[in-house]
N, C-alpha and C. Protein backbone atom coordinates (compact mmCIF):
# COMPACT_ATOMS: atom_id res chain seq x y z
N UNK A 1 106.01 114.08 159.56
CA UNK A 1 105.72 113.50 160.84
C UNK A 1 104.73 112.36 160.65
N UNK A 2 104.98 111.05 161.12
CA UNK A 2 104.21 109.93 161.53
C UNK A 2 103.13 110.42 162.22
N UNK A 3 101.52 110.22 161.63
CA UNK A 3 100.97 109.89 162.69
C UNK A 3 100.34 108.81 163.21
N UNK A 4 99.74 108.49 163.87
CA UNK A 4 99.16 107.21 164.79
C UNK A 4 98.44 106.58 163.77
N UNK A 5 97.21 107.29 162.91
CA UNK A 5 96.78 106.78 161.88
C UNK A 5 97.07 106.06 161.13
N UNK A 6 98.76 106.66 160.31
CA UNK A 6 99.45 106.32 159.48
C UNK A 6 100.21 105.00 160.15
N UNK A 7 100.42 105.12 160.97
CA UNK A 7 100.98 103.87 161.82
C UNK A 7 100.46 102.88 161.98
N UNK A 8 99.31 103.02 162.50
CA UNK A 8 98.34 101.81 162.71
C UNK A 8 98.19 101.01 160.98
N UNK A 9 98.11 101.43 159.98
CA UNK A 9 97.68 101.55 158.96
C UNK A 9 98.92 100.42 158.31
N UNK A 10 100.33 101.14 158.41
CA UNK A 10 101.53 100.85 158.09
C UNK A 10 101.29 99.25 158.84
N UNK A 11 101.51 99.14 160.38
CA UNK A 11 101.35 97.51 160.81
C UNK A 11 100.34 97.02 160.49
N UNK A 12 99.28 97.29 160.11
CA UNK A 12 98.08 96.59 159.32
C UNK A 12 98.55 95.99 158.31
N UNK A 13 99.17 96.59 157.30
CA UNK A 13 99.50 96.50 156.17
C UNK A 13 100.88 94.82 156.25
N UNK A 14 101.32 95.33 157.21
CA UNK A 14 102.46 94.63 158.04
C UNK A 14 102.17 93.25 157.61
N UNK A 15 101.11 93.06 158.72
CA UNK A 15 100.55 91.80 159.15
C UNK A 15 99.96 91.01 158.61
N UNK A 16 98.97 91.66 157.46
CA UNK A 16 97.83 91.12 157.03
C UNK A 16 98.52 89.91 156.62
N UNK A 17 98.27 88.99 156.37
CA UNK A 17 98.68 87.31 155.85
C UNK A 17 97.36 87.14 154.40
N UNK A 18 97.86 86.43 153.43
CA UNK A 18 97.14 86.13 152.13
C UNK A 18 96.01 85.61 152.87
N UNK A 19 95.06 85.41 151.88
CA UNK A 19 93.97 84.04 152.24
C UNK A 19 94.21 82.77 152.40
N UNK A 20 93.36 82.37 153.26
CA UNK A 20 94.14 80.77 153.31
C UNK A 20 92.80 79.96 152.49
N UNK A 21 92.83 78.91 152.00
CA UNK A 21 92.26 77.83 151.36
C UNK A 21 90.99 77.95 151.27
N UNK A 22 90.48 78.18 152.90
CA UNK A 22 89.40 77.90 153.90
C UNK A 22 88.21 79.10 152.73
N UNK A 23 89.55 80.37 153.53
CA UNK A 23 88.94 81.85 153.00
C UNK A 23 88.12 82.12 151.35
N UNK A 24 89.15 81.45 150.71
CA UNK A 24 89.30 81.92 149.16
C UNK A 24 88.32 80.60 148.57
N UNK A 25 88.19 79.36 148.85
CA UNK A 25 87.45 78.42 148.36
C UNK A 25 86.86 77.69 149.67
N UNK A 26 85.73 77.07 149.61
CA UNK A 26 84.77 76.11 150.07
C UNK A 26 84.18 75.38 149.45
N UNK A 27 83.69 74.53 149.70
CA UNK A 27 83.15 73.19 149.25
C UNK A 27 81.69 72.51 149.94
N UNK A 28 81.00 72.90 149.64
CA UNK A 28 79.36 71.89 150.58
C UNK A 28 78.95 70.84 149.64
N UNK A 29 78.74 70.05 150.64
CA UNK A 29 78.27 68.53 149.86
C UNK A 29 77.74 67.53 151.28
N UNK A 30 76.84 66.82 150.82
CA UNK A 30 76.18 66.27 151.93
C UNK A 30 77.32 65.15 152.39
N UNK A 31 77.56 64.20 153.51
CA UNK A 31 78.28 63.00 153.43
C UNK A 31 77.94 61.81 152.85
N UNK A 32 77.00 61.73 152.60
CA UNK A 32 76.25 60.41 152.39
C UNK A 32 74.85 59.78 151.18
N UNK A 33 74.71 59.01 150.88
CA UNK A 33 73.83 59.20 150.08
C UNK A 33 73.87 57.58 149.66
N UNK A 34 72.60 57.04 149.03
CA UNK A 34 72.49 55.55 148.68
C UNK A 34 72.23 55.75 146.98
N UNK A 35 72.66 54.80 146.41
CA UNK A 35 72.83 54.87 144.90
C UNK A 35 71.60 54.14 144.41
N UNK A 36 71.22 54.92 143.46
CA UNK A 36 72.43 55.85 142.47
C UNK A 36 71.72 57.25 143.21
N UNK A 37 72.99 57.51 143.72
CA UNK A 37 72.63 59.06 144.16
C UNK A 37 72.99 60.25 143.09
N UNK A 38 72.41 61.13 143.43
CA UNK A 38 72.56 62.57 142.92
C UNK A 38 73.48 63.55 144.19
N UNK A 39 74.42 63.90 143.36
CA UNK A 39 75.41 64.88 144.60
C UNK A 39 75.45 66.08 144.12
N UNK A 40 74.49 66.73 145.15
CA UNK A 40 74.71 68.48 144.24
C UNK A 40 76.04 69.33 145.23
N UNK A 41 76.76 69.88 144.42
CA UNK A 41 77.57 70.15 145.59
C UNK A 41 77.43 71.78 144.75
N UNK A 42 78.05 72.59 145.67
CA UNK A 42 78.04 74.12 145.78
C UNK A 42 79.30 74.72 146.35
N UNK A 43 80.45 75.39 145.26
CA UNK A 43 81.20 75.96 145.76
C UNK A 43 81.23 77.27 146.05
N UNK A 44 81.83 77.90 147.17
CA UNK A 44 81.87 79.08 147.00
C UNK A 44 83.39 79.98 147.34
N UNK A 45 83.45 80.62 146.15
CA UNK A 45 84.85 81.27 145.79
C UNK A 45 84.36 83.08 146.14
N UNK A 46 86.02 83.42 146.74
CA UNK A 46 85.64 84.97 147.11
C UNK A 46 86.14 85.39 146.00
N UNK A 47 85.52 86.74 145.95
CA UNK A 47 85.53 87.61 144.53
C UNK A 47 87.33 88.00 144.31
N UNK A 48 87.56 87.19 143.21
CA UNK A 48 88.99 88.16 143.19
C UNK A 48 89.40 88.57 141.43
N UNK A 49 90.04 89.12 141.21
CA UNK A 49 90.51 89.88 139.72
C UNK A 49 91.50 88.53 139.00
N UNK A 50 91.90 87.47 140.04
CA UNK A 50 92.44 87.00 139.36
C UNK A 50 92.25 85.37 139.27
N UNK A 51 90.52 84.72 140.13
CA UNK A 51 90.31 83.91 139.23
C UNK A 51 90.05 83.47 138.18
N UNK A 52 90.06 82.68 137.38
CA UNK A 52 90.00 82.13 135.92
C UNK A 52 89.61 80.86 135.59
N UNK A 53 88.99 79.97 136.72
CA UNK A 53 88.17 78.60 136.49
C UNK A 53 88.06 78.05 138.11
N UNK A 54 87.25 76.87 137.79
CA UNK A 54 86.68 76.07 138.79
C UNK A 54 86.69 75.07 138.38
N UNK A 55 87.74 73.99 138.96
CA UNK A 55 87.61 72.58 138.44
C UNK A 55 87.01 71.78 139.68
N UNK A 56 85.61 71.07 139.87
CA UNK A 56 84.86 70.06 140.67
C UNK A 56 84.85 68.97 140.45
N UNK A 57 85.38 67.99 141.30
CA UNK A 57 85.26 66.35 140.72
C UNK A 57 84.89 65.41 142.12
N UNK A 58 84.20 64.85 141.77
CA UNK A 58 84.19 63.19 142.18
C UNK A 58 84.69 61.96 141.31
N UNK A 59 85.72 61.67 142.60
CA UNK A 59 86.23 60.51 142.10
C UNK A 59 86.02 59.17 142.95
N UNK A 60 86.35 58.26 142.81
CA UNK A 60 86.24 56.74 143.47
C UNK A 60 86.82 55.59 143.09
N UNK A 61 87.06 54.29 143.47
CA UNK A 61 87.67 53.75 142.48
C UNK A 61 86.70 53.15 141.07
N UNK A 62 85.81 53.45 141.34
CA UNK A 62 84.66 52.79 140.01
C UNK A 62 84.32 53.66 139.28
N UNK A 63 84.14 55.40 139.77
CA UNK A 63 83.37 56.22 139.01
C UNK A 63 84.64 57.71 139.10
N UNK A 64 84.19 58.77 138.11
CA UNK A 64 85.22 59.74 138.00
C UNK A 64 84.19 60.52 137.26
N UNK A 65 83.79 61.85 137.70
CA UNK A 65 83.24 62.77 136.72
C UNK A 65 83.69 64.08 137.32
N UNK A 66 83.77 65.18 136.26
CA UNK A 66 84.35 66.62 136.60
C UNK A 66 83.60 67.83 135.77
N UNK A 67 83.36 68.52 136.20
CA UNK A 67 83.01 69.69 135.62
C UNK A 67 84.27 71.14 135.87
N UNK A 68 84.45 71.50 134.63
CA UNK A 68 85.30 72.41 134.28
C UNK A 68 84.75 74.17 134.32
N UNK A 69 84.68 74.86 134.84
CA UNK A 69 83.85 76.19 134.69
C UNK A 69 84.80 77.50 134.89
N UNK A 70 84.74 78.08 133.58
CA UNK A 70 85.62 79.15 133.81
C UNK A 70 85.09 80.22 134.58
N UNK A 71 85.71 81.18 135.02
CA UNK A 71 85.60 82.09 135.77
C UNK A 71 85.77 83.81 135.37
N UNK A 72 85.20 84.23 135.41
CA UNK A 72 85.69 86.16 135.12
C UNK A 72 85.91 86.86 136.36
N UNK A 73 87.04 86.73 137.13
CA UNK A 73 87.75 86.99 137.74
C UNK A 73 86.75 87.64 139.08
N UNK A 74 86.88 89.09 139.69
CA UNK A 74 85.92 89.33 140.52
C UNK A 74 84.08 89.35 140.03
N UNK A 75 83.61 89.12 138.82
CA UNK A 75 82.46 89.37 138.44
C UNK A 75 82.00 88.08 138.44
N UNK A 76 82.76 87.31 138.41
CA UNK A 76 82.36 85.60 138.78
C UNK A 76 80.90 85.40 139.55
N UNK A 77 80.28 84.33 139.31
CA UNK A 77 78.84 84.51 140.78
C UNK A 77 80.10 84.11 141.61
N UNK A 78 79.55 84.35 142.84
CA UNK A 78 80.52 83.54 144.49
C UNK A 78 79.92 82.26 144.83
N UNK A 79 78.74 81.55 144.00
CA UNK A 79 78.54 80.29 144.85
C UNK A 79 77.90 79.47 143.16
N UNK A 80 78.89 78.16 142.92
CA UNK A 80 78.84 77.73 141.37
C UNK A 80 78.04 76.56 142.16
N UNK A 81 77.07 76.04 141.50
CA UNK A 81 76.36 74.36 141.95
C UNK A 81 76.60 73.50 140.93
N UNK A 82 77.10 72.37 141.21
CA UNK A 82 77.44 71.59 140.41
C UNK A 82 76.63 70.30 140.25
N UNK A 83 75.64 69.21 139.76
CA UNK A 83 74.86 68.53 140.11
C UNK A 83 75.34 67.01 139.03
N UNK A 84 75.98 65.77 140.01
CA UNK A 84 76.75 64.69 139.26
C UNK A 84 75.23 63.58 139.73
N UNK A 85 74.75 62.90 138.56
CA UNK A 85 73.60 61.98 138.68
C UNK A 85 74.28 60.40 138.74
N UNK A 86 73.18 59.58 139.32
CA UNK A 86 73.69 58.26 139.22
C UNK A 86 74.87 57.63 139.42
N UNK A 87 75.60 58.43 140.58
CA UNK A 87 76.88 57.63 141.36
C UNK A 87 76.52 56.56 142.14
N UNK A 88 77.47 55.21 141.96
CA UNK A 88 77.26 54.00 142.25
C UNK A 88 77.72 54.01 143.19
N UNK A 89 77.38 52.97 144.32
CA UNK A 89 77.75 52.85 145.72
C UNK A 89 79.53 52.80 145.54
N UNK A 90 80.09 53.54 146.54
CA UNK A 90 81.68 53.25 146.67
C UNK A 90 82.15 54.59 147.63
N UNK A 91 83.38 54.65 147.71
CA UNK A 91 84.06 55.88 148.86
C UNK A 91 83.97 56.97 147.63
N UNK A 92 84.08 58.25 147.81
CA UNK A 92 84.11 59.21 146.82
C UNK A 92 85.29 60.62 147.68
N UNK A 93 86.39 60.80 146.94
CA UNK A 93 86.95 62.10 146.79
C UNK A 93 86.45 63.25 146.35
N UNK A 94 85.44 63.91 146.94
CA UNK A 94 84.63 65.33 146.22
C UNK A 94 85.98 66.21 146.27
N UNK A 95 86.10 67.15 145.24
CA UNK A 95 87.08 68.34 145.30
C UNK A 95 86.84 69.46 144.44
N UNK A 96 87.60 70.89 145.22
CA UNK A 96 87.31 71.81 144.21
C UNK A 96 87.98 72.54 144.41
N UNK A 97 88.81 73.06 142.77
CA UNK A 97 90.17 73.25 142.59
C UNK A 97 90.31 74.95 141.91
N UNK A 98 90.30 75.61 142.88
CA UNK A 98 90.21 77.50 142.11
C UNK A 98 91.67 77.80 141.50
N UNK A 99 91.72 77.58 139.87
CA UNK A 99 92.63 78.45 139.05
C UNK A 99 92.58 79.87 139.20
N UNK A 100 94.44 80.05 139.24
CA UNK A 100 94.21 81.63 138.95
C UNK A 100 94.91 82.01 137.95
N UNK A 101 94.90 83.45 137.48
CA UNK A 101 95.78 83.43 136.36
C UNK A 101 97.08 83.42 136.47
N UNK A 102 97.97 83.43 137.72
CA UNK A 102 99.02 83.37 138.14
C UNK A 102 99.88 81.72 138.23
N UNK A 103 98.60 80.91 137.53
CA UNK A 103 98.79 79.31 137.78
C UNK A 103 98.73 78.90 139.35
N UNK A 104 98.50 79.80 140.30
CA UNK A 104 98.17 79.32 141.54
C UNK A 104 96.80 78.50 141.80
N UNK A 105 96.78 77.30 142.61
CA UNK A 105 95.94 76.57 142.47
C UNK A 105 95.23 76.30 144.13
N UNK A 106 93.85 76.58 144.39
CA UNK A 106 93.85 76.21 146.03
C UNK A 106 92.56 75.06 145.29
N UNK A 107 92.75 74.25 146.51
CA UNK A 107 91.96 72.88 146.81
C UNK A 107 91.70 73.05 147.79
N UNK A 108 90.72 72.40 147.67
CA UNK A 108 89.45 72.11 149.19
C UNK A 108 88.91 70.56 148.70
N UNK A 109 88.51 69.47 149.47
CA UNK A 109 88.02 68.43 149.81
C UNK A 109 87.47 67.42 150.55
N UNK A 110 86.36 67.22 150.17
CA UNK A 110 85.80 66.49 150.91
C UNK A 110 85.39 64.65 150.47
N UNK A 111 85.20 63.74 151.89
CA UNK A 111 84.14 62.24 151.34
C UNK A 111 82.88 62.57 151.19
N UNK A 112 82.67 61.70 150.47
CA UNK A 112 81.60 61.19 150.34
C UNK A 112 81.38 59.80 150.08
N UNK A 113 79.87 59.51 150.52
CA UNK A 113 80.21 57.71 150.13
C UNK A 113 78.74 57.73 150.25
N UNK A 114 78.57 56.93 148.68
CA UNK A 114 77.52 56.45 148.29
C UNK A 114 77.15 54.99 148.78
N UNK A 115 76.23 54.47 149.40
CA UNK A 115 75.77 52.91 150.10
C UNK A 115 74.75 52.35 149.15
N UNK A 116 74.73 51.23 148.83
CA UNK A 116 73.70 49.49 148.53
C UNK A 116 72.60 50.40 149.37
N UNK A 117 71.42 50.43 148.74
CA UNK A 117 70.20 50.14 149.36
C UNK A 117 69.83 49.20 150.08
């Protein structure tokens, strides 16, 4: 016999939908900054068994730097800081890219833009 418990439990199970982007990765970084700025940015990834890196970059059309950081899956910290020195004034693509071991890949991104004093 079904009970209500088991039921409720069963459409839970139903419904639930994966994580979305938002959930599983984030991204903080200020908007703005005058050069040569320093951009510390801070991601934060939820604990799972099957991450396996953190790729962070700023790009632009003048400048490009990335930091690569592997991951141990749920024992990972949840919030990596990343700190890029002496970016020259221009538009900037901040991003941050959670590998899993499944080759699934989520992105999150943000501008930034460094200004002339």
């Amino acid at each position: 016999m079904v009970t209500a418990r088991t039921l409720i439990l069963g459409l839970s199970l139903l419904t639930a939908s994966p994580l979305s982007a938002e959930e599983r990765l984030t991204l903080h970084a200020p908007g703005a900054a005058f050069e040569p700025a320093i951009l510390r940015m801070r991601a934060s990834v939820q604990p799972d068994p099957g991450n396996r890196a953190i790729e962070i970059t700023a790009d632009s059309d003048a400048f490009y730097r990335s930091s690569w950081i592997p991951l141990d899956g749920d024992r990972a910290p949840r919030t990596i800081a990343v700190e890029f020195r002496n970016l020259p004034a221009g538009h900037y693509q901040l991003s941050a890219v959670l590998i899993r071991a499944d080759g699934e890949r989520t992105k999150v991104q943000r501008d930034f833009i460094v200004t002339e004093r």
